[in-house]
Protein backbone atom coordinates (compact mmCIF):
# COMPACT_ATOMS: atom_id res chain seq x y z
CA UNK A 1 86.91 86.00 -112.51
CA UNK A 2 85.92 82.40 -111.90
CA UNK A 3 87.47 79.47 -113.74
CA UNK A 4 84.02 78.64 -114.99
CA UNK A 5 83.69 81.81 -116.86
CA UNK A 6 86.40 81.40 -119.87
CA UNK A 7 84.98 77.83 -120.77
CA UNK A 8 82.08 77.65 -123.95
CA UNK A 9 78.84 76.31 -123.13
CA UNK A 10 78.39 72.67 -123.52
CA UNK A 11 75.92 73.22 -126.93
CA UNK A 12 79.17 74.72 -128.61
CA UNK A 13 81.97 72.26 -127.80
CA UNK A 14 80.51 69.75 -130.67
CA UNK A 15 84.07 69.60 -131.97
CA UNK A 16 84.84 66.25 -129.99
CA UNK A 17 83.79 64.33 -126.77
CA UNK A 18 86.73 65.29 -125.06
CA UNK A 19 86.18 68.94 -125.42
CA UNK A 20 82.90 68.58 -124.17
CA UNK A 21 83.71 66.83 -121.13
CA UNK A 22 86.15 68.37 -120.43
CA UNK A 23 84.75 70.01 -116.75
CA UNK A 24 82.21 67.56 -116.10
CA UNK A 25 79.36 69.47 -116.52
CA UNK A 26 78.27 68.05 -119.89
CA UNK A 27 77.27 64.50 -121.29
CA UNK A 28 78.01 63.48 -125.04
CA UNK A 29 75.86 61.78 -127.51
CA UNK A 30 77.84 58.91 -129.69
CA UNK A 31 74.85 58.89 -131.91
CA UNK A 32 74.85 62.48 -132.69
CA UNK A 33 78.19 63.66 -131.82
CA UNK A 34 76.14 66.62 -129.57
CA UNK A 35 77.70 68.21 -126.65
CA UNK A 36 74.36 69.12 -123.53
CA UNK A 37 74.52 70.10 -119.93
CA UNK A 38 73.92 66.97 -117.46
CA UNK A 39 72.14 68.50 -114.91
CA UNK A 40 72.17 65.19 -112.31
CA UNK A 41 72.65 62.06 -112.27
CA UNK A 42 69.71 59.98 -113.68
CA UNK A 43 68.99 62.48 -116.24
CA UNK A 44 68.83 60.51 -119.45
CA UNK A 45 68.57 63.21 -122.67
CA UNK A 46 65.30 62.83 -124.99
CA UNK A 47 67.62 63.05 -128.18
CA UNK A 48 70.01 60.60 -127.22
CA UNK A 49 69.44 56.51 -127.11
CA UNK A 50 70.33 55.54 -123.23
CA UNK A 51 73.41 53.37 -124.78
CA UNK A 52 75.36 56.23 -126.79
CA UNK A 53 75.46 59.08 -123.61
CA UNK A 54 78.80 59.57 -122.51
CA UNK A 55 79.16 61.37 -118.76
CA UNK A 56 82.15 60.84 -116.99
CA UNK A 57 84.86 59.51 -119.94
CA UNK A 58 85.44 59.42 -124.01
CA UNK A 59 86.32 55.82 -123.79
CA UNK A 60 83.98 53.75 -126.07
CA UNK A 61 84.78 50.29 -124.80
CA UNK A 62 82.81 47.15 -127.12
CA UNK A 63 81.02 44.74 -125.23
CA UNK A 64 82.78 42.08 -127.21
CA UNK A 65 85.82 42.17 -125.33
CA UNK A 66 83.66 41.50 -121.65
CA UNK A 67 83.09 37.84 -123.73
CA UNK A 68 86.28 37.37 -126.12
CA UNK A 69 88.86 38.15 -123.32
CA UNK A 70 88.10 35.26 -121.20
CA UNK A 71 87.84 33.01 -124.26
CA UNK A 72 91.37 33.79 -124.93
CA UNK A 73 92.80 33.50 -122.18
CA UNK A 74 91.21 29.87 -122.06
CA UNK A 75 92.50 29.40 -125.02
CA UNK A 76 96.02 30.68 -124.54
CA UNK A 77 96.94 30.48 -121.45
CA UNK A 78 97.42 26.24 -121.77
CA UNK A 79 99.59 26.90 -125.03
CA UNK A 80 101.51 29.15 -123.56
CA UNK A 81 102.50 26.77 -120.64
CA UNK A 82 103.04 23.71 -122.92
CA UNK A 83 105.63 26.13 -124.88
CA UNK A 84 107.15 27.08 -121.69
CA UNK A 85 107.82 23.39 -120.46
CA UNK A 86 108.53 21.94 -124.14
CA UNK A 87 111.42 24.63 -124.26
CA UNK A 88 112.44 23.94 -120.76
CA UNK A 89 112.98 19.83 -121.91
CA UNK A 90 114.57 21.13 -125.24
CA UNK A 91 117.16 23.32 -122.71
CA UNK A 92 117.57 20.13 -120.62
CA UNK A 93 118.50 17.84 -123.63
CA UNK A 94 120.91 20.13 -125.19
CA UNK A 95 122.42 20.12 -121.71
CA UNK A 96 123.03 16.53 -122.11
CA UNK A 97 119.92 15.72 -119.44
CA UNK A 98 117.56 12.71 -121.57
CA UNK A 99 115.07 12.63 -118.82
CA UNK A 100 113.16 9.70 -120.98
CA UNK A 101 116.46 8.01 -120.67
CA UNK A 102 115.61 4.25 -119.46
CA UNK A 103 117.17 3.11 -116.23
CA UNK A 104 120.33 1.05 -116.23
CA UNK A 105 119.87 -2.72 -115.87
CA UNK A 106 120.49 -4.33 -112.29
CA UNK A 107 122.97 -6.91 -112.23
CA UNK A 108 121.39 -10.96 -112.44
CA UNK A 109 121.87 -11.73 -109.00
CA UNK A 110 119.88 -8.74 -107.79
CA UNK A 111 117.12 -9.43 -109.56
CA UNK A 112 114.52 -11.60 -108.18
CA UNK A 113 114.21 -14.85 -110.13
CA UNK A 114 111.40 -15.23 -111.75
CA UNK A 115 108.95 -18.40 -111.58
CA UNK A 116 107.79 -19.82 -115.01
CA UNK A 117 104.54 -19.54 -115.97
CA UNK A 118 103.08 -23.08 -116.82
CA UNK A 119 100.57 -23.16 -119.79
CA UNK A 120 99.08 -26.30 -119.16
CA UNK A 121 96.76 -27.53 -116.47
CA UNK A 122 98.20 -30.46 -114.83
CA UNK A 123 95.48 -32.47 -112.65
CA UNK A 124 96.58 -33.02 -109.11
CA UNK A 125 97.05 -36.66 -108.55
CA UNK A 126 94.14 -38.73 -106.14
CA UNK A 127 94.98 -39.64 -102.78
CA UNK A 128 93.91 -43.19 -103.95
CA UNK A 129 96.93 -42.99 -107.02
CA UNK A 130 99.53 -41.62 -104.31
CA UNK A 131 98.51 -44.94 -101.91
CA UNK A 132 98.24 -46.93 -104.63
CA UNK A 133 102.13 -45.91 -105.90
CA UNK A 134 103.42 -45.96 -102.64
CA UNK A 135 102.69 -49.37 -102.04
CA UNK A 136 103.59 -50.38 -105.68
CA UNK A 137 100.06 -51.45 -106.67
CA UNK A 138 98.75 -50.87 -110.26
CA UNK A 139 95.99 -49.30 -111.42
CA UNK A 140 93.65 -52.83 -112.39
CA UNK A 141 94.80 -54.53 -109.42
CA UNK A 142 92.29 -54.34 -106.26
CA UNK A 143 93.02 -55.11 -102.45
């Protein structure tokens, strides 16, 4: 006897799409939950929409996830990481480690002195004024 002869033709295993494809030579309709042979590979059955035939598995997979997976991952995959390093810095400070701690102050002397900032404009004196005080002459008086 060959292995082929105990199992039901594929018009009588309408119980589930499992059963029906269960040796691979059968398709299932979604649509209309029927079990029919397949008898190659681009046959496409008249009583079944293109969409619903089943040949090789039972999984009905949504097209939806294709699109919303991705999305999520956008999504989540950021908030995920800012929980990961926010708990890592909450670890670190009930360890005793501030990180946002400001730096200790350098002693006076090491720091470079700073030169003040003058707020008013003070003209530069003439080279005429700077002769004319260096030889102790006033401003009215001519040579």
């Amino acid at each position: 006897m060959s292995p082929t002869a105990h199992t039901k033709p594929c018009p009588l295993r309408n119980n589930s799409c499992d059963d029906c494809l269960s040796d691979g030579l059968c398709y299932w309709c979604k649509s209309t939950k029927q079990c029919g042979y397949y008898p190659h590979k681009y046959y496409v059955p008249p009583d079944c929409p293109k969409d619903d035939v089943n040949r090789n598995d039972c999984r009905h997979f949504n097209h939806i996830w294709v699109v919303l997976i991705p999305i999520l991952c956008i999504i989540f995959i950021p908030i995920i990481i800012y929980i990961i390093i926010w708990l890592v810095f909450c670890c670190m400070k009930q360890a005793g480690y501030d990180p946002l701690q400001p730096e200790q102050e350098k002693p006076k002397d090491v720091e470079k002195k700073k030169k003040p900032i003058r707020l008013q404009h003070e003209s530069m004196p003439s080279k005429t004024d700077e002769l004319r005080k260096k030889y102790g002459l006033k401003n009215g008086d001519n040579p």
